[in-house]
PDB file of N, CA and C in Angstrom:
ATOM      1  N   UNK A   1       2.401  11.360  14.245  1.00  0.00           N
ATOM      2  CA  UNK A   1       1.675  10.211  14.684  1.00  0.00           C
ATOM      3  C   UNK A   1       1.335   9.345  13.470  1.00  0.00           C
ATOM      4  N   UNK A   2       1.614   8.042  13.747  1.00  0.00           N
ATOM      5  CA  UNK A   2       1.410   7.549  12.561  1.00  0.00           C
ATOM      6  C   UNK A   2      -0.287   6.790  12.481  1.00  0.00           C
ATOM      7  N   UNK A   3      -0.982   6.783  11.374  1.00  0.00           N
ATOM      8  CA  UNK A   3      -1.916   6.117  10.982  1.00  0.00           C
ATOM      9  C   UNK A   3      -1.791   4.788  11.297  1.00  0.00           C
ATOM     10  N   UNK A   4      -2.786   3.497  11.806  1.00  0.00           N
ATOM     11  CA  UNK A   4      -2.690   2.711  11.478  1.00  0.00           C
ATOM     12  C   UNK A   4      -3.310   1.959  10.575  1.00  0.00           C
ATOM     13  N   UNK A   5      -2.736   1.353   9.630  1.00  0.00           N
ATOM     14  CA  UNK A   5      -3.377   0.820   8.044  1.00  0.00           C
ATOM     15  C   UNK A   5      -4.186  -0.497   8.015  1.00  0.00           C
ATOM     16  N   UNK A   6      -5.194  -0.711   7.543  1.00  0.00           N
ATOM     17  CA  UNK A   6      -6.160  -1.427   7.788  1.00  0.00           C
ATOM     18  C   UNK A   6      -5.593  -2.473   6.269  1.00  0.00           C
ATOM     19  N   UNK A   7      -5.131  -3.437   7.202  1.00  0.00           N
ATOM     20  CA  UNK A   7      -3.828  -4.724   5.818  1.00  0.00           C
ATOM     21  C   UNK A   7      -5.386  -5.327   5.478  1.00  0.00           C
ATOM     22  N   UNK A   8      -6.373  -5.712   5.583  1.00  0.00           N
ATOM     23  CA  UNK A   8      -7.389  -6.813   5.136  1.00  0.00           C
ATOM     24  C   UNK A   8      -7.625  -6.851   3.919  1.00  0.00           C
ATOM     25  N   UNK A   9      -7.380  -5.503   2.776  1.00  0.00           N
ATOM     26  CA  UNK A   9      -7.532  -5.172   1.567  1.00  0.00           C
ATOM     27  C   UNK A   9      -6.408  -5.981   0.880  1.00  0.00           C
ATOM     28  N   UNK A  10      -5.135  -5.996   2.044  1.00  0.00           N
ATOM     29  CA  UNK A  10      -3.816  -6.304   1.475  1.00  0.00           C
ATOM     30  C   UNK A  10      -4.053  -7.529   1.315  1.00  0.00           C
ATOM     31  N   UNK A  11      -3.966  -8.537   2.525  1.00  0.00           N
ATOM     32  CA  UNK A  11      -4.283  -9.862   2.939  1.00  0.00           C
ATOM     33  C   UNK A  11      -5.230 -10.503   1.400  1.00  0.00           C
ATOM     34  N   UNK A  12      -6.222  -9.987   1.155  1.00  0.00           N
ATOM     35  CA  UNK A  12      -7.303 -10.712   0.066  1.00  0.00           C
ATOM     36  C   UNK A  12      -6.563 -10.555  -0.704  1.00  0.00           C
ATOM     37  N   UNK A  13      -5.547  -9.235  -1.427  1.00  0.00           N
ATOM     38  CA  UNK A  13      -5.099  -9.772  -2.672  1.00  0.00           C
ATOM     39  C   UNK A  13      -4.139 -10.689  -2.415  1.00  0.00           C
ATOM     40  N   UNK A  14      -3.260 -11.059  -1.505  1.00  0.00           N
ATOM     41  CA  UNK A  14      -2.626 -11.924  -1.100  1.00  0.00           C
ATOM     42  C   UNK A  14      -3.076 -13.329  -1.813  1.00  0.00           C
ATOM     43  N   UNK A  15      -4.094 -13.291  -0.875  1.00  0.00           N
ATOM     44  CA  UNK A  15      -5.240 -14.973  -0.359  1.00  0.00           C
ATOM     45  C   UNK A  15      -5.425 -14.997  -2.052  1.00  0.00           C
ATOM     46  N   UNK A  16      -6.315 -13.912  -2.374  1.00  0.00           N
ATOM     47  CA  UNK A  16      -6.847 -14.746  -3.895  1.00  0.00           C
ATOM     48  C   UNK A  16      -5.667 -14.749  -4.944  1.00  0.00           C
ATOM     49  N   UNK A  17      -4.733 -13.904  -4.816  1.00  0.00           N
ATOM     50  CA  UNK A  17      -3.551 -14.200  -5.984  1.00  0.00           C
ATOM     51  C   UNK A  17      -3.133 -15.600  -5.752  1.00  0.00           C
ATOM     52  N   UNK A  18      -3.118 -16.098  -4.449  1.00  0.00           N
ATOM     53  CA  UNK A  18      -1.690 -17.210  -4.424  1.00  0.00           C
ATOM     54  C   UNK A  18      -3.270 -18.305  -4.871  1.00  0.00           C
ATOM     55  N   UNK A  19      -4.526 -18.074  -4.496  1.00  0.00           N
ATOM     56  CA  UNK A  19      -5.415 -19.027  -4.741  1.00  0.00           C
ATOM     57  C   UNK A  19      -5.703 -19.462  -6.554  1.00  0.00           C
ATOM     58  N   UNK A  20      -5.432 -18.055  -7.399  1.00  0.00           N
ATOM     59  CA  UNK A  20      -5.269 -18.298  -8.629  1.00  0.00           C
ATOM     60  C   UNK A  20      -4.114 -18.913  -9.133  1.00  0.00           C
ATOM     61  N   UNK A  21      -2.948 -18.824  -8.658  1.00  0.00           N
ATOM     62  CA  UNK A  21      -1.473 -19.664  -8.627  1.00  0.00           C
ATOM     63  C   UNK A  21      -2.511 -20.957  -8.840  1.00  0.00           C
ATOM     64  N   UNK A  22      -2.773 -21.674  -7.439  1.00  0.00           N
ATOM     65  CA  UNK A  22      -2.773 -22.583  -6.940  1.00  0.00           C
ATOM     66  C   UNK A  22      -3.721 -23.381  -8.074  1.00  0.00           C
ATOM     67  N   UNK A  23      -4.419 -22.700  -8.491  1.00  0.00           N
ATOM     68  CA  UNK A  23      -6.103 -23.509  -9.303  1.00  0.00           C
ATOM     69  C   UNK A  23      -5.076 -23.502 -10.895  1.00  0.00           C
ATOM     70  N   UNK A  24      -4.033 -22.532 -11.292  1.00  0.00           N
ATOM     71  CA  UNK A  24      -3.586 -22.301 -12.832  1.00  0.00           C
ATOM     72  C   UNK A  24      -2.626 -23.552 -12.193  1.00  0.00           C
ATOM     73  N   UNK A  25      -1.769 -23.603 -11.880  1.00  0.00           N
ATOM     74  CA  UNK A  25      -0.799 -24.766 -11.435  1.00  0.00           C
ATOM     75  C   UNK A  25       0.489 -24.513 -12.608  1.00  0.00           C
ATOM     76  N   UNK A  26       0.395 -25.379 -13.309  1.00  0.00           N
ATOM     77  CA  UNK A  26       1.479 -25.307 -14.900  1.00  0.00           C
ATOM     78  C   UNK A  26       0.831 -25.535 -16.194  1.00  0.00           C
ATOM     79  N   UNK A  27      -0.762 -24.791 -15.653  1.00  0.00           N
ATOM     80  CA  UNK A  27      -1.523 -24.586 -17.276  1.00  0.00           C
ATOM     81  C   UNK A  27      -0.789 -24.226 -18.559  1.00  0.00           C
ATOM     82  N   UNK A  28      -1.295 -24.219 -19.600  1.00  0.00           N
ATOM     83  CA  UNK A  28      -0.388 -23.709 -20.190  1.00  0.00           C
ATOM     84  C   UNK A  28      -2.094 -22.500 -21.177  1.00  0.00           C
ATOM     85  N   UNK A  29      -1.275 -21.205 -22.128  1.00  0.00           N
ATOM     86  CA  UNK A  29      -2.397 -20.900 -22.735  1.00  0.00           C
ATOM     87  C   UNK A  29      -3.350 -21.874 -23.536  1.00  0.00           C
ATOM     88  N   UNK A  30      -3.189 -22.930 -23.760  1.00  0.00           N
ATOM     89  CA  UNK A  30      -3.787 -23.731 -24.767  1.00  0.00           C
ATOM     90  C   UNK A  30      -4.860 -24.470 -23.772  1.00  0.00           C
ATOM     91  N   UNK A  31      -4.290 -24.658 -22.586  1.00  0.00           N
ATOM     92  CA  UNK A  31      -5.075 -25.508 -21.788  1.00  0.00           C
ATOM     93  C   UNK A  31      -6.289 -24.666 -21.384  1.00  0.00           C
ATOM     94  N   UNK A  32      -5.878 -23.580 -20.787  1.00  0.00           N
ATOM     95  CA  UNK A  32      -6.648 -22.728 -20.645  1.00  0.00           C
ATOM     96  C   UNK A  32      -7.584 -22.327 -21.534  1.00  0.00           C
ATOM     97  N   UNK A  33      -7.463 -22.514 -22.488  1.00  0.00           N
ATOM     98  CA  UNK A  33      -8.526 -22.688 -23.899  1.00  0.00           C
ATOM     99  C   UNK A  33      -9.356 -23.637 -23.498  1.00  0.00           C
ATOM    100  N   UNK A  34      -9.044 -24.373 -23.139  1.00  0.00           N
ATOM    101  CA  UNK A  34      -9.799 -25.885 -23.487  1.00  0.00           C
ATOM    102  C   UNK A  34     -10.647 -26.094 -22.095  1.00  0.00           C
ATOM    103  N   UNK A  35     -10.419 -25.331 -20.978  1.00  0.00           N
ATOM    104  CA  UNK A  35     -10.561 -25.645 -19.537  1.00  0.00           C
ATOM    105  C   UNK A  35     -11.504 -24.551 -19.440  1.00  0.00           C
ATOM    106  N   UNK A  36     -12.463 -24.948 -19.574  1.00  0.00           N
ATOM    107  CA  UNK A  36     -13.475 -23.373 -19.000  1.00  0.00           C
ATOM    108  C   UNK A  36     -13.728 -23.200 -17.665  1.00  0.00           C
ATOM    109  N   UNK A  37     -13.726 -24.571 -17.062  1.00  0.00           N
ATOM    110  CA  UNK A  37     -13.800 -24.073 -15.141  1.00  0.00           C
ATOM    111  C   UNK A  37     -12.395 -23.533 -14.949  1.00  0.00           C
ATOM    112  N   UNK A  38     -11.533 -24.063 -15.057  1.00  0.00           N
ATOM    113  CA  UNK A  38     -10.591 -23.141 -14.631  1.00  0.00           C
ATOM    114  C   UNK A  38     -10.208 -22.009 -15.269  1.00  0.00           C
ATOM    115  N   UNK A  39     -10.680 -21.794 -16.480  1.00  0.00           N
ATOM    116  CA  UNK A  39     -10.585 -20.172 -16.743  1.00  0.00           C
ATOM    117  C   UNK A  39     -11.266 -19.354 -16.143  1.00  0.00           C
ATOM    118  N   UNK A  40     -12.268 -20.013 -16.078  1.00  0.00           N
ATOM    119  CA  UNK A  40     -13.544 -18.726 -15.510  1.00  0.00           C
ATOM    120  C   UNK A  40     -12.820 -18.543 -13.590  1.00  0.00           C
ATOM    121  N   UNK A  41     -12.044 -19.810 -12.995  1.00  0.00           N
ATOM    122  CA  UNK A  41     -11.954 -19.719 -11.573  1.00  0.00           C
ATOM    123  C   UNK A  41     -10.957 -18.486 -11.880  1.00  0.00           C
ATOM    124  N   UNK A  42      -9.859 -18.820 -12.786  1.00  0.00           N
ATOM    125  CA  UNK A  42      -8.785 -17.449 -12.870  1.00  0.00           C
ATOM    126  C   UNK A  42      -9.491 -16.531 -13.245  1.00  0.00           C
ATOM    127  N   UNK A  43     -10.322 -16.224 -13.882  1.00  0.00           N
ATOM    128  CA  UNK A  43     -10.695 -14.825 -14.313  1.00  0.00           C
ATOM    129  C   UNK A  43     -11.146 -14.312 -12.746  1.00  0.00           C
ATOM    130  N   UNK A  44     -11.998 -15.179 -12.253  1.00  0.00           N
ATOM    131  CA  UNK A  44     -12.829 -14.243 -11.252  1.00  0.00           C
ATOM    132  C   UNK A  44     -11.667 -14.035 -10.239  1.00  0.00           C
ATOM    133  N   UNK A  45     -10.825 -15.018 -10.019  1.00  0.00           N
ATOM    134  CA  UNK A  45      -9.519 -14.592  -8.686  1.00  0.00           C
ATOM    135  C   UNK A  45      -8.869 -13.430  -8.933  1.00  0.00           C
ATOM    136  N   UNK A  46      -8.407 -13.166 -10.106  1.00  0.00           N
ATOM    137  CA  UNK A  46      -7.590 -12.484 -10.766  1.00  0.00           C
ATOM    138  C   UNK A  46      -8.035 -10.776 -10.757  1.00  0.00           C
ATOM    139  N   UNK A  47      -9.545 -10.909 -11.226  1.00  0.00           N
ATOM    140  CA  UNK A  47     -10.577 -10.355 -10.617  1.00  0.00           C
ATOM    141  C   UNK A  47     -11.050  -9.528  -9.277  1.00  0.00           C
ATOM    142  N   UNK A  48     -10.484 -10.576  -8.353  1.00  0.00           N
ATOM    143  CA  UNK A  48     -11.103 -10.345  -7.126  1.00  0.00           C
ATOM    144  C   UNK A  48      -9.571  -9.419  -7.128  1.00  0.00           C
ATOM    145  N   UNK A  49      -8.728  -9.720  -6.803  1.00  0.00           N
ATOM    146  CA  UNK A  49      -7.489  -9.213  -6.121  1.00  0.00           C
ATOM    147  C   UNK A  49      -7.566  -7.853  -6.642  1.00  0.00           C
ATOM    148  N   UNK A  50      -7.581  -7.582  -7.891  1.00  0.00           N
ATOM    149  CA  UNK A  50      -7.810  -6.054  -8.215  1.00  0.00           C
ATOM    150  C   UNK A  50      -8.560  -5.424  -7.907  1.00  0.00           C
ATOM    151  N   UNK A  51     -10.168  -6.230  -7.363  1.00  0.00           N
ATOM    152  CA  UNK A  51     -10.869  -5.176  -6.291  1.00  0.00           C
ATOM    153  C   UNK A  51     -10.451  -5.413  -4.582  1.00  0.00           C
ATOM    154  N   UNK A  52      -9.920  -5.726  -4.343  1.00  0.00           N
ATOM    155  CA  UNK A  52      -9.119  -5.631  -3.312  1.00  0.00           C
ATOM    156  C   UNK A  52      -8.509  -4.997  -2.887  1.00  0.00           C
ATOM    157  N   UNK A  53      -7.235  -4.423  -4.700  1.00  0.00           N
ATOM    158  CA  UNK A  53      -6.361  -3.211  -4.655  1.00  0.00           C
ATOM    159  C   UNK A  53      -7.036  -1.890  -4.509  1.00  0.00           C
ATOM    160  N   UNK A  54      -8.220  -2.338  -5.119  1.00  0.00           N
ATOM    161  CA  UNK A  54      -8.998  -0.681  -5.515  1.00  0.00           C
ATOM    162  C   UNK A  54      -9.503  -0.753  -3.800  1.00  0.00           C
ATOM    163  N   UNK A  55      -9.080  -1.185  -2.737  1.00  0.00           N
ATOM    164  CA  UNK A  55      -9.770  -0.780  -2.223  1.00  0.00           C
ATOM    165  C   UNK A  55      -8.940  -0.580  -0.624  1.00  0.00           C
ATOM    166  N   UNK A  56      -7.631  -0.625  -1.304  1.00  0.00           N
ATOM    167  CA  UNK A  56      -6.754  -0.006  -0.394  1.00  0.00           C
ATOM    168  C   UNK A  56      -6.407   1.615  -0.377  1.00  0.00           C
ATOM    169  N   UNK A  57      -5.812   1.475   0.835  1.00  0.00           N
ATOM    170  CA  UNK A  57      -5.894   3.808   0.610  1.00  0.00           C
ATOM    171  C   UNK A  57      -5.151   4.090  -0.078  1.00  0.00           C
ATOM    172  N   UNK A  58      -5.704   5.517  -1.229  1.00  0.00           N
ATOM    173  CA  UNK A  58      -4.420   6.294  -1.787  1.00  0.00           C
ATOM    174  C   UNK A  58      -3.126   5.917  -1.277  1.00  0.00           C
ATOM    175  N   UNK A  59      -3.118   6.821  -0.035  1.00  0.00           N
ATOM    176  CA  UNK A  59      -1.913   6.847   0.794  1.00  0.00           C
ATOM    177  C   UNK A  59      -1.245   6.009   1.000  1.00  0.00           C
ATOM    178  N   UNK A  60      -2.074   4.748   1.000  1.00  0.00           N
ATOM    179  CA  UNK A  60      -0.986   3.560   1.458  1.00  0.00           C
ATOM    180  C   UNK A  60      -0.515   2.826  -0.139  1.00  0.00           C
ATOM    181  N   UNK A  61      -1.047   3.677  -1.165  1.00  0.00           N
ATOM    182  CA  UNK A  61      -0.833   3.001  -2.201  1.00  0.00           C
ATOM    183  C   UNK A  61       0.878   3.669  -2.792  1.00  0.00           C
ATOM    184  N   UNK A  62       0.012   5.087  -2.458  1.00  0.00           N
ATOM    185  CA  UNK A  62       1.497   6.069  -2.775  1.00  0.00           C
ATOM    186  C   UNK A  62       2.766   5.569  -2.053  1.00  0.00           C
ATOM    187  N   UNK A  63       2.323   5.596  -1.105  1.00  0.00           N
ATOM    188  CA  UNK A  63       3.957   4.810  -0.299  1.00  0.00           C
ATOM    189  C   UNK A  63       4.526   3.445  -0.647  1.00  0.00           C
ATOM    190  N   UNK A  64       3.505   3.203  -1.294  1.00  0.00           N
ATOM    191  CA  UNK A  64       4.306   1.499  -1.799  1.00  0.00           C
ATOM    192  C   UNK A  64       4.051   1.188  -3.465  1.00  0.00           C
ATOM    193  N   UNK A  65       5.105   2.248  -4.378  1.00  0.00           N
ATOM    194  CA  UNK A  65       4.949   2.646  -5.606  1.00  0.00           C
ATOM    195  C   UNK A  65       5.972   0.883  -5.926  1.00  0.00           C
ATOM    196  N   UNK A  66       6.151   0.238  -5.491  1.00  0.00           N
ATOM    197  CA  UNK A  66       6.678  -1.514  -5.763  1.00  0.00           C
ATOM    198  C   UNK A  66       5.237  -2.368  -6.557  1.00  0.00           C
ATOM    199  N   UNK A  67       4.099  -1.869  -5.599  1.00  0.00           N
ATOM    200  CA  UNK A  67       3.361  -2.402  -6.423  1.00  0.00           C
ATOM    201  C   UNK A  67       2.838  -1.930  -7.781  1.00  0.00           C
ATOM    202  N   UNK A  68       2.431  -2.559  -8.597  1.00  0.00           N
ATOM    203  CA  UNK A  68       1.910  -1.546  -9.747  1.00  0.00           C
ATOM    204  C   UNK A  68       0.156  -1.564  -9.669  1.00  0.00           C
ATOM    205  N   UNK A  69      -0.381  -0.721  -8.796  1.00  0.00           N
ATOM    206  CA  UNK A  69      -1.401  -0.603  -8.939  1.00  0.00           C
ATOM    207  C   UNK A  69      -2.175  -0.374  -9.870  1.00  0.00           C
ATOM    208  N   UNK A  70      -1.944   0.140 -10.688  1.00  0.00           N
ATOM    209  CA  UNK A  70      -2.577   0.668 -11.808  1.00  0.00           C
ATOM    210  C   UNK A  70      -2.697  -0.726 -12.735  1.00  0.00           C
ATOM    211  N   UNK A  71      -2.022  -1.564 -12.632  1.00  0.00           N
ATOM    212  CA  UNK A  71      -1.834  -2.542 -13.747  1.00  0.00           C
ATOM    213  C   UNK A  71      -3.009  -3.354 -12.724  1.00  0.00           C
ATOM    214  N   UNK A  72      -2.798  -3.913 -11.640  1.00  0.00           N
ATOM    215  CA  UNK A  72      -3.426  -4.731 -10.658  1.00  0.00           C
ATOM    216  C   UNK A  72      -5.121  -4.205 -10.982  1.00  0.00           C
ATOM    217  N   UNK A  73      -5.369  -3.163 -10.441  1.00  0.00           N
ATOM    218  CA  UNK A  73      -6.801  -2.332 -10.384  1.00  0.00           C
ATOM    219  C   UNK A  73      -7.679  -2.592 -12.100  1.00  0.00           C
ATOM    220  N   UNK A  74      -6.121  -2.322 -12.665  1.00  0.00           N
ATOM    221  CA  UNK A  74      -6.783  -1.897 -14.655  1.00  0.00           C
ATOM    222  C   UNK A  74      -7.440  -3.255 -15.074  1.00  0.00           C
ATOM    223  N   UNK A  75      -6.317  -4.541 -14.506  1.00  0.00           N
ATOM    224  CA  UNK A  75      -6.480  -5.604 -14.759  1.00  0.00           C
ATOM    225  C   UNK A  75      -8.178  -6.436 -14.694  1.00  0.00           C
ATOM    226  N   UNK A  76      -8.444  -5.779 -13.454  1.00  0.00           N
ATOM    227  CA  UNK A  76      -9.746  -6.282 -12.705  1.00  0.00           C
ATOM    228  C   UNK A  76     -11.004  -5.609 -13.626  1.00  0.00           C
ATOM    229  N   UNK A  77     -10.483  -3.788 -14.056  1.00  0.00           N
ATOM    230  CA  UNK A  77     -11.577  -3.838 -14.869  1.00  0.00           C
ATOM    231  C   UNK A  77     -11.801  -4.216 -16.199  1.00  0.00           C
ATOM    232  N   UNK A  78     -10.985  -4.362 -16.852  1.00  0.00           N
ATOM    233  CA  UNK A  78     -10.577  -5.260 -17.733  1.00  0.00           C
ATOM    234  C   UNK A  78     -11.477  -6.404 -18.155  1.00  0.00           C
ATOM    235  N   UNK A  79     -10.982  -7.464 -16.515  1.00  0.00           N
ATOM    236  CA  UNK A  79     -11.952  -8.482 -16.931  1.00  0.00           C
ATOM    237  C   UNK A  79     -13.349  -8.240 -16.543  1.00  0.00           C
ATOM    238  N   UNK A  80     -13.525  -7.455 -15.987  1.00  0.00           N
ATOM    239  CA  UNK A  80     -15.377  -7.046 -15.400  1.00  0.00           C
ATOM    240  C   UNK A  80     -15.704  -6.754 -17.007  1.00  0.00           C
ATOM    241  N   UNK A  81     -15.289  -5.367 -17.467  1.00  0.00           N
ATOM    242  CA  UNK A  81     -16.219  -4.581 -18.644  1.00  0.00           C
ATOM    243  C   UNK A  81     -15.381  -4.928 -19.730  1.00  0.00           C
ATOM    244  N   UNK A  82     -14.475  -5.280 -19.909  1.00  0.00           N
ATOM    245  CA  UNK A  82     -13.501  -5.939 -21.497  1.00  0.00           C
ATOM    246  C   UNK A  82     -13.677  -7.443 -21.402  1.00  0.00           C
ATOM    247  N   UNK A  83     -14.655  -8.002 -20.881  1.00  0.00           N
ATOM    248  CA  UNK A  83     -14.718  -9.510 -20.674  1.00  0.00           C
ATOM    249  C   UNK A  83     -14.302  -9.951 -22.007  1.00  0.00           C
ATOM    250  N   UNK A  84     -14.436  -9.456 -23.234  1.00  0.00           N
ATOM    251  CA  UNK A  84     -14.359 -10.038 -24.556  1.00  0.00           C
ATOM    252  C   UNK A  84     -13.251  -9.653 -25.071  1.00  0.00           C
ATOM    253  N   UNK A  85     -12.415  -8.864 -24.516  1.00  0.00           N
ATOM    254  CA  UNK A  85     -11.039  -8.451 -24.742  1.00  0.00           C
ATOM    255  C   UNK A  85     -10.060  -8.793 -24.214  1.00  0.00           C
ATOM    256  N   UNK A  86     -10.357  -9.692 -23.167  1.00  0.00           N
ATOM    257  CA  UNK A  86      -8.574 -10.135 -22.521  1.00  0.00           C
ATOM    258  C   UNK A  86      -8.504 -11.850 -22.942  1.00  0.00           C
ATOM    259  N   UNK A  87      -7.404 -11.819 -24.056  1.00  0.00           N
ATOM    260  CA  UNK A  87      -6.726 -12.654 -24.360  1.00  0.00           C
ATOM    261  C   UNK A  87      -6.678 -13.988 -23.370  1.00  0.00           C
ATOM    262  N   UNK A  88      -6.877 -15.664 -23.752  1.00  0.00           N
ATOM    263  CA  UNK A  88      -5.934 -16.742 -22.731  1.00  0.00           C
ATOM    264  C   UNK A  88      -4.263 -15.973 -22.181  1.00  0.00           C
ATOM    265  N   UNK A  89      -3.802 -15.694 -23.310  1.00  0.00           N
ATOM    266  CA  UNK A  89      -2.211 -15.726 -23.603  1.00  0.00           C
ATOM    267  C   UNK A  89      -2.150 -14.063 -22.109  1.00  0.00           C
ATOM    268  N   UNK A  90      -3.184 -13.461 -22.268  1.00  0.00           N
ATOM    269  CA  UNK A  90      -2.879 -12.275 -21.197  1.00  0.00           C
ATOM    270  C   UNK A  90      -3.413 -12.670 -19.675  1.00  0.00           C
ATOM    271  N   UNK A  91      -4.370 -13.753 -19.802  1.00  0.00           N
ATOM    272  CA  UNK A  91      -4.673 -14.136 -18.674  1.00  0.00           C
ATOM    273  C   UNK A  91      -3.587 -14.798 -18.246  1.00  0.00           C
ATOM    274  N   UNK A  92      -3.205 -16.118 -19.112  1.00  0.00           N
ATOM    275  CA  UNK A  92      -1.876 -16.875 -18.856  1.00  0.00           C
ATOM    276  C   UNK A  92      -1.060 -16.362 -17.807  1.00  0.00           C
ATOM    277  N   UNK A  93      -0.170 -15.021 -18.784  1.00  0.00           N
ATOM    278  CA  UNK A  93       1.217 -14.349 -18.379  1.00  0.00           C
ATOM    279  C   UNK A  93       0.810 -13.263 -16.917  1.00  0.00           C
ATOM    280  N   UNK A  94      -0.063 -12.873 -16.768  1.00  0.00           N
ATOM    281  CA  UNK A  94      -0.782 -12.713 -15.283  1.00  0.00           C
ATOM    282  C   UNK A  94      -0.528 -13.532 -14.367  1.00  0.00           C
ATOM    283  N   UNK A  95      -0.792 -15.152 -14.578  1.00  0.00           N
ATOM    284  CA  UNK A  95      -1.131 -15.505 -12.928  1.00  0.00           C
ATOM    285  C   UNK A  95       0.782 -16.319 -13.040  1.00  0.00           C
ATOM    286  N   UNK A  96       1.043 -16.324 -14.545  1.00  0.00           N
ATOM    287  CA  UNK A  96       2.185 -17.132 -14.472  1.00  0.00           C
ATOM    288  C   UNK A  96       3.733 -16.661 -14.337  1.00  0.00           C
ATOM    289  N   UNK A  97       3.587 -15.263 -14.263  1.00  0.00           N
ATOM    290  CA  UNK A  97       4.977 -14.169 -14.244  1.00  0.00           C
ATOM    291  C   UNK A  97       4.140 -13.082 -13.971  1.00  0.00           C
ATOM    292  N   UNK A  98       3.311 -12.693 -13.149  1.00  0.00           N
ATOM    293  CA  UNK A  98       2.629 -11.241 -12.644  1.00  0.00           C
ATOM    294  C   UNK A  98       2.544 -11.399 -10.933  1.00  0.00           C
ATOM    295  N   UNK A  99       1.389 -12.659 -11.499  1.00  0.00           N
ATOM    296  CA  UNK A  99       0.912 -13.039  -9.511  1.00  0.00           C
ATOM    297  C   UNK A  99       2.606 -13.221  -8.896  1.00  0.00           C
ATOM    298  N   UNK A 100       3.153 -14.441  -9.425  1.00  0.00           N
ATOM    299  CA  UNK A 100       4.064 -14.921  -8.181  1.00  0.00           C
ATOM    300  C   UNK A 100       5.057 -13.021  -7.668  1.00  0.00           C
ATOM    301  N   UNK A 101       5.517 -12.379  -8.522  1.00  0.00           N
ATOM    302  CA  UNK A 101       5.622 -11.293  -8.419  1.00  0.00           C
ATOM    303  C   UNK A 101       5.106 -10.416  -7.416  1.00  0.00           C
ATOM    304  N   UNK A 102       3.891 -10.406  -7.246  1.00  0.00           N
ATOM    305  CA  UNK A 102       3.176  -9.549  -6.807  1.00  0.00           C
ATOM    306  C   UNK A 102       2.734 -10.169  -4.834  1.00  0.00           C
ATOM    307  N   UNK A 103       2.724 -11.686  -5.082  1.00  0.00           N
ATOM    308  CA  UNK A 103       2.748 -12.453  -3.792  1.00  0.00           C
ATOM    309  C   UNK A 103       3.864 -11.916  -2.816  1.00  0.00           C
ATOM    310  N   UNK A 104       5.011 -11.977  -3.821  1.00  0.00           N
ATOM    311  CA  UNK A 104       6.211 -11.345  -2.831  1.00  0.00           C
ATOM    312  C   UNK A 104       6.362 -10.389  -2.499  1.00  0.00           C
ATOM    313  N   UNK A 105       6.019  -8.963  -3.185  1.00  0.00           N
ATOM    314  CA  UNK A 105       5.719  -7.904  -2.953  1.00  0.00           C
ATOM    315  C   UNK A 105       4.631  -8.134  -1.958  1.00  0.00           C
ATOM    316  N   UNK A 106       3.333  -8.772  -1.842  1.00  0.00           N
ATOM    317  CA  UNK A 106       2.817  -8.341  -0.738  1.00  0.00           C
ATOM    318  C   UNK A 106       3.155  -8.844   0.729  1.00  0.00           C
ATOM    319  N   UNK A 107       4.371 -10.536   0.709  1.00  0.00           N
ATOM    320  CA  UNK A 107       4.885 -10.930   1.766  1.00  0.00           C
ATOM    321  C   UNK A 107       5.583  -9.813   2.465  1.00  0.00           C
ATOM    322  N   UNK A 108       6.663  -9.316   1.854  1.00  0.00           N
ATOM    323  CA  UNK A 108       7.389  -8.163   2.043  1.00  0.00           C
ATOM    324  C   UNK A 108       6.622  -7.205   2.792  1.00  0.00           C
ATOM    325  N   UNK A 109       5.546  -6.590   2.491  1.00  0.00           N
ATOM    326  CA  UNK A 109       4.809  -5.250   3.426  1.00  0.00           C
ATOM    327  C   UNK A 109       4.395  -6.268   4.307  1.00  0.00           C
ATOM    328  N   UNK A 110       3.449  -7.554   4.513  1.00  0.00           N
ATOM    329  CA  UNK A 110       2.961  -7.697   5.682  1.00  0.00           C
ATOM    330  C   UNK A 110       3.729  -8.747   5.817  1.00  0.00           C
ATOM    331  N   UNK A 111       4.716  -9.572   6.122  1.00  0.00           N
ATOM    332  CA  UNK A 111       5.616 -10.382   6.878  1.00  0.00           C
ATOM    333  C   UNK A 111       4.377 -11.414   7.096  1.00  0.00           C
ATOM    334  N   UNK A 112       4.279 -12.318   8.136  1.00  0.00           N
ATOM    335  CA  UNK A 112       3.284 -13.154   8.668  1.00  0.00           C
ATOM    336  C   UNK A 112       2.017 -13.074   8.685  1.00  0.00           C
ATOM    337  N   UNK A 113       2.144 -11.853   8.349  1.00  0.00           N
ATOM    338  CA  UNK A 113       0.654 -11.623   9.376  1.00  0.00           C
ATOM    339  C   UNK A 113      -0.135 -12.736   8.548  1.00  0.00           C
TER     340      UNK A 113
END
């Protein structure tokens, strides 16, 4: 019998990844220097989606070894308790070659919904 999986954990990292896309646009690291509302909007999106991940099941995590959870989850604490340790240039390469990545990976498990 199969479980049915509760996607809403999925859906938010969805919603806030493509919402950090949307706010970074074609920043570049330098801009992002210079832009403190929109750094701080990426930090906290970027943020959010990794507690999102942390808050999907083991089980449903194990079965979908595509995502890299560990990087997604690490990421989030990162910016919570390393606030003074993550780089523009690591925030950058996150929303600019990580997210779009990770959007498709989550289209893929939930289709439309």
């Amino acid at each position: 019998m199969s479980r049915r999986t509760d996607h809403g954990p999925l859906r938010d990292m969805r919603h806030f990844a493509r919402e950090a896309i949307g706010v970074f646009g074609a920043a570049s690291a330098d801009e992002l220097e210079h832009d403190t509302a929109v750094h701080f909007a990426i930090r906290y999106l970027v943020m959010t989606v990794g507690e999102a991940a942390s808050r999907v099941p083991p089980e449903f995590r194990a079965a979908h070894p595509e995502i890299p959870w560990v990087d997604v989850i690490g990421m989030r604490n990162r910016l919570a308790h390393g606030y003074d340790q993550i780089s523009r240039e690591i925030l950058h390469d996150t929303v600019a070659l990580y997210l779009p990545k990770l959007v498709g990976q989550l289209d893929a498990i939930l289709g439309d919904e």
